[in-house]
Protein backbone atom coordinates (compact mmCIF):
# COMPACT_ATOMS: atom_id res chain seq x y z
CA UNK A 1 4.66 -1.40 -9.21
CA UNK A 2 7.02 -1.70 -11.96
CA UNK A 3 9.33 0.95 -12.59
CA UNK A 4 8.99 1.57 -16.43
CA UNK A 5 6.64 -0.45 -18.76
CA UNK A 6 7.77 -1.56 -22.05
CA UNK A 7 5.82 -2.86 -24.62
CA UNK A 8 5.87 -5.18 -27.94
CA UNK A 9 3.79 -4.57 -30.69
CA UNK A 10 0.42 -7.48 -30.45
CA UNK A 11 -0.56 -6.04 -26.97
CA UNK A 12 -1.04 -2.42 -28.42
CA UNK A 13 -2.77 -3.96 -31.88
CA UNK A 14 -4.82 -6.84 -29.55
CA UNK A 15 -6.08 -3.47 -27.24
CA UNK A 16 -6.74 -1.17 -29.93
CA UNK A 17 -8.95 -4.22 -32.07
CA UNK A 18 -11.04 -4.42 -28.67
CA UNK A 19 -11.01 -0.79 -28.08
CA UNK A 20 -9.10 -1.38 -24.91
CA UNK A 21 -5.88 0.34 -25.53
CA UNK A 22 -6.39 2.93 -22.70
CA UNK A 23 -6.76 0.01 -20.39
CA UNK A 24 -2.71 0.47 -20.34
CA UNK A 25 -3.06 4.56 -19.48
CA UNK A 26 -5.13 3.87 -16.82
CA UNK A 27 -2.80 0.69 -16.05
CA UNK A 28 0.57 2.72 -15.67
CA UNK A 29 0.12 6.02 -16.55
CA UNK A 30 3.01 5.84 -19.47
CA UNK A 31 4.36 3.00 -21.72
CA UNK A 32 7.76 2.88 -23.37
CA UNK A 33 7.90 1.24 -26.96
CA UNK A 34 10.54 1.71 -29.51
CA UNK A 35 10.53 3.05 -32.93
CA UNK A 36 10.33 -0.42 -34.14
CA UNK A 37 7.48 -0.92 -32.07
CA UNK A 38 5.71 2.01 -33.57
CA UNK A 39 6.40 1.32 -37.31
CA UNK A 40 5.10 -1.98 -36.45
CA UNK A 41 1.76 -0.40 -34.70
CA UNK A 42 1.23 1.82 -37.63
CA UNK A 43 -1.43 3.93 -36.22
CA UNK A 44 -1.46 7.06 -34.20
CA UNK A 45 0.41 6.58 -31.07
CA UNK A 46 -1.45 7.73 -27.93
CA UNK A 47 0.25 10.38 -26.36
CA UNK A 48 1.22 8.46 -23.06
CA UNK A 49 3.37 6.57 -25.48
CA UNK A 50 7.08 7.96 -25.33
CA UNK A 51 9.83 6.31 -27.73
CA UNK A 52 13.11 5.24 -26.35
CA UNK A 53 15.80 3.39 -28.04
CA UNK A 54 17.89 1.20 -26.63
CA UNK A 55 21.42 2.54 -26.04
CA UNK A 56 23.46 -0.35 -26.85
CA UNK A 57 22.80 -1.73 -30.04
CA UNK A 58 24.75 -5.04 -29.82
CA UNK A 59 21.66 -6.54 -27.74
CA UNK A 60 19.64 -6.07 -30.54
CA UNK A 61 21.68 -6.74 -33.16
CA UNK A 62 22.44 -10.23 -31.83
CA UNK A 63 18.85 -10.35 -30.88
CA UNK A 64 17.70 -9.88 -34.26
CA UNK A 65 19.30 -12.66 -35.36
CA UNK A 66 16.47 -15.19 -34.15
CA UNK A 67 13.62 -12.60 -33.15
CA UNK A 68 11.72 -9.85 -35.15
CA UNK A 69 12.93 -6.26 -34.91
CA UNK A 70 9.89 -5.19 -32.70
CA UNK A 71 10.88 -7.92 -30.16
CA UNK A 72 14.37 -7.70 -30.34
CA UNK A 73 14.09 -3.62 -29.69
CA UNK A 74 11.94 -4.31 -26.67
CA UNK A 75 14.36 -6.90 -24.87
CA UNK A 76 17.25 -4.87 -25.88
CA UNK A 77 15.58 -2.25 -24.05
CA UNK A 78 14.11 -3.65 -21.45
CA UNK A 79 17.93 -5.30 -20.94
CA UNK A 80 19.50 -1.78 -19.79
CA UNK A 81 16.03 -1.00 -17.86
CA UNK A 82 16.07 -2.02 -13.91
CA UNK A 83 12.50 -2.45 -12.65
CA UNK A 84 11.13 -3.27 -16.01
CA UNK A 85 8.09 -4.52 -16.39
CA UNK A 86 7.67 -5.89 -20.73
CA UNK A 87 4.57 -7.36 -22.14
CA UNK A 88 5.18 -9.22 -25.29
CA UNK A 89 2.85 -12.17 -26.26
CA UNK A 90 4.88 -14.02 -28.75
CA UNK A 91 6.17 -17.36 -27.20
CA UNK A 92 9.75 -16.95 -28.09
CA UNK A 93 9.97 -13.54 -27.39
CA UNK A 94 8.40 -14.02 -23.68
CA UNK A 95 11.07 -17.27 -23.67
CA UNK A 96 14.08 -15.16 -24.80
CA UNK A 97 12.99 -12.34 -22.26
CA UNK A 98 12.60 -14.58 -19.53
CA UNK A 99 15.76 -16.44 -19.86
CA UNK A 100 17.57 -12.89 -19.90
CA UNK A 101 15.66 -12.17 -16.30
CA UNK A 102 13.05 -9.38 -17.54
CA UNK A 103 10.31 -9.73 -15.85
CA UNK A 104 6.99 -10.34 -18.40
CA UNK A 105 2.87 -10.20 -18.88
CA UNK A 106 1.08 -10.24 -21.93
CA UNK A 107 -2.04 -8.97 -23.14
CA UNK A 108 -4.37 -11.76 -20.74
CA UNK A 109 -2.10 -10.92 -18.19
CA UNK A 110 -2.92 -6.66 -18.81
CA UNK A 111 -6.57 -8.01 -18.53
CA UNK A 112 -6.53 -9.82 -15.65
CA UNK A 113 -4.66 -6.58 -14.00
CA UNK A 114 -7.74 -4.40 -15.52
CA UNK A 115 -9.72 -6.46 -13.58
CA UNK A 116 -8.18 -6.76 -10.34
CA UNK A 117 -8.08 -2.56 -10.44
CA UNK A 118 -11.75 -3.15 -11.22
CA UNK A 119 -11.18 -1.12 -14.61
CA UNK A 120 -13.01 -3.55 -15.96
CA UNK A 121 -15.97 -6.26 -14.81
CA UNK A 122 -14.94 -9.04 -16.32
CA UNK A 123 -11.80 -10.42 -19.09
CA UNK A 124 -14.22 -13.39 -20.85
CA UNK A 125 -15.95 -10.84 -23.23
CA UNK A 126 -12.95 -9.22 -24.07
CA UNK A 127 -10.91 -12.89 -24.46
CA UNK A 128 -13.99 -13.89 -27.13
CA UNK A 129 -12.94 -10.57 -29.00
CA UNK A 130 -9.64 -11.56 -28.92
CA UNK A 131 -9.95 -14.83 -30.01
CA UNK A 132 -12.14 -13.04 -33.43
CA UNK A 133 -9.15 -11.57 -34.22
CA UNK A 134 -5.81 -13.66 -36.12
CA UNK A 135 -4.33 -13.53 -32.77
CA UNK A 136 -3.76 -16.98 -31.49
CA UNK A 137 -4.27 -18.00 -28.35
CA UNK A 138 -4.59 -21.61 -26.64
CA UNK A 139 -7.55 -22.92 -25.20
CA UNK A 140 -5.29 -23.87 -21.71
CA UNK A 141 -3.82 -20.51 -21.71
CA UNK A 142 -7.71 -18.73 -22.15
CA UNK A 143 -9.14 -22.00 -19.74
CA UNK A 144 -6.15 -20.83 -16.83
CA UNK A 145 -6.80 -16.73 -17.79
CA UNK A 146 -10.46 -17.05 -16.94
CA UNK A 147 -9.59 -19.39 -13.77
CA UNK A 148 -7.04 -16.50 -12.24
CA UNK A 149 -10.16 -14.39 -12.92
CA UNK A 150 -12.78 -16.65 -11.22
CA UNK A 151 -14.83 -16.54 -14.60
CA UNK A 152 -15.97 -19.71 -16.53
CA UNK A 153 -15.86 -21.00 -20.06
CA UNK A 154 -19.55 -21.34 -19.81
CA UNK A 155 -20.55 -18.04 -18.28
């Protein structure tokens, strides 16, 4: 288990459209997001959300440069973090992150956890709610999601 859990903004908007969002509670107990993050959320924050900023502000700062401010807080953080554990969806935010060695899931990947921990029964429902939403999503990405959870397109 990861040692903190950091979060971007689409995962907590994605959760709360499906009415999932405690899926992360029951997940790991606490998640870290920044006051970017939050601004960007613009809802109520659960209260096993804690704000943290990052404490050098040179990683985001030069992280900003190519990435939005929600992203760019959660690297920078995730940067001075050891064990960290940072779901962000956005493809050059998860490229960025990876490159920099943090270790990443995004919102299929919090489903696909739920399910292993049998929080829930199965991610397809929850992937067609997703896809209702402006979020975009691939049809490989959903086709290998609903492979790694031995559900079907057709089911």
């Amino acid at each position: 288990m990861q040692g903190i859990i950091v979060a971007d903004t689409s995962c907590l908007i994605l959760l709360q459209k499906i009415e999932q969002l405690d899926l992360l509670r029951k997940l790991f107990g606490q998640i870290i997001i920044t006051r970017e993050v939050a601004g960007e959320f613009n809802a109520v924050l659960p209260d096993f959300f804690q704000i943290h900023h990052p404490r050098d502000v040179n990683y985001f700062k030069i992280l900003r440069t190519f990435l939005d401010k929600g992203e760019a807080s959660v690297i920078a953080l995730a940067l001075e973090e050891e064990n960290c554990l940072l779901i962000i969806d956005e493809a050059k935010g998860r490229r960025e992150a990876q490159a920099l060695g943090i270790q990443i899931t995004g919102t299929l990947g919090i489903l696909l956890l739920a399910k292993e921990k049998k929080l829930i029964q199965a991610i397809k429902p929850l992937v067609e709610q997703i896809q209702k939403t402006n979020f975009r999503v691939s049809k490989a990405l959903v086709g290998k999601a609903l492979k790694m959870a031995n559900e079907s397109m057709d089911q």
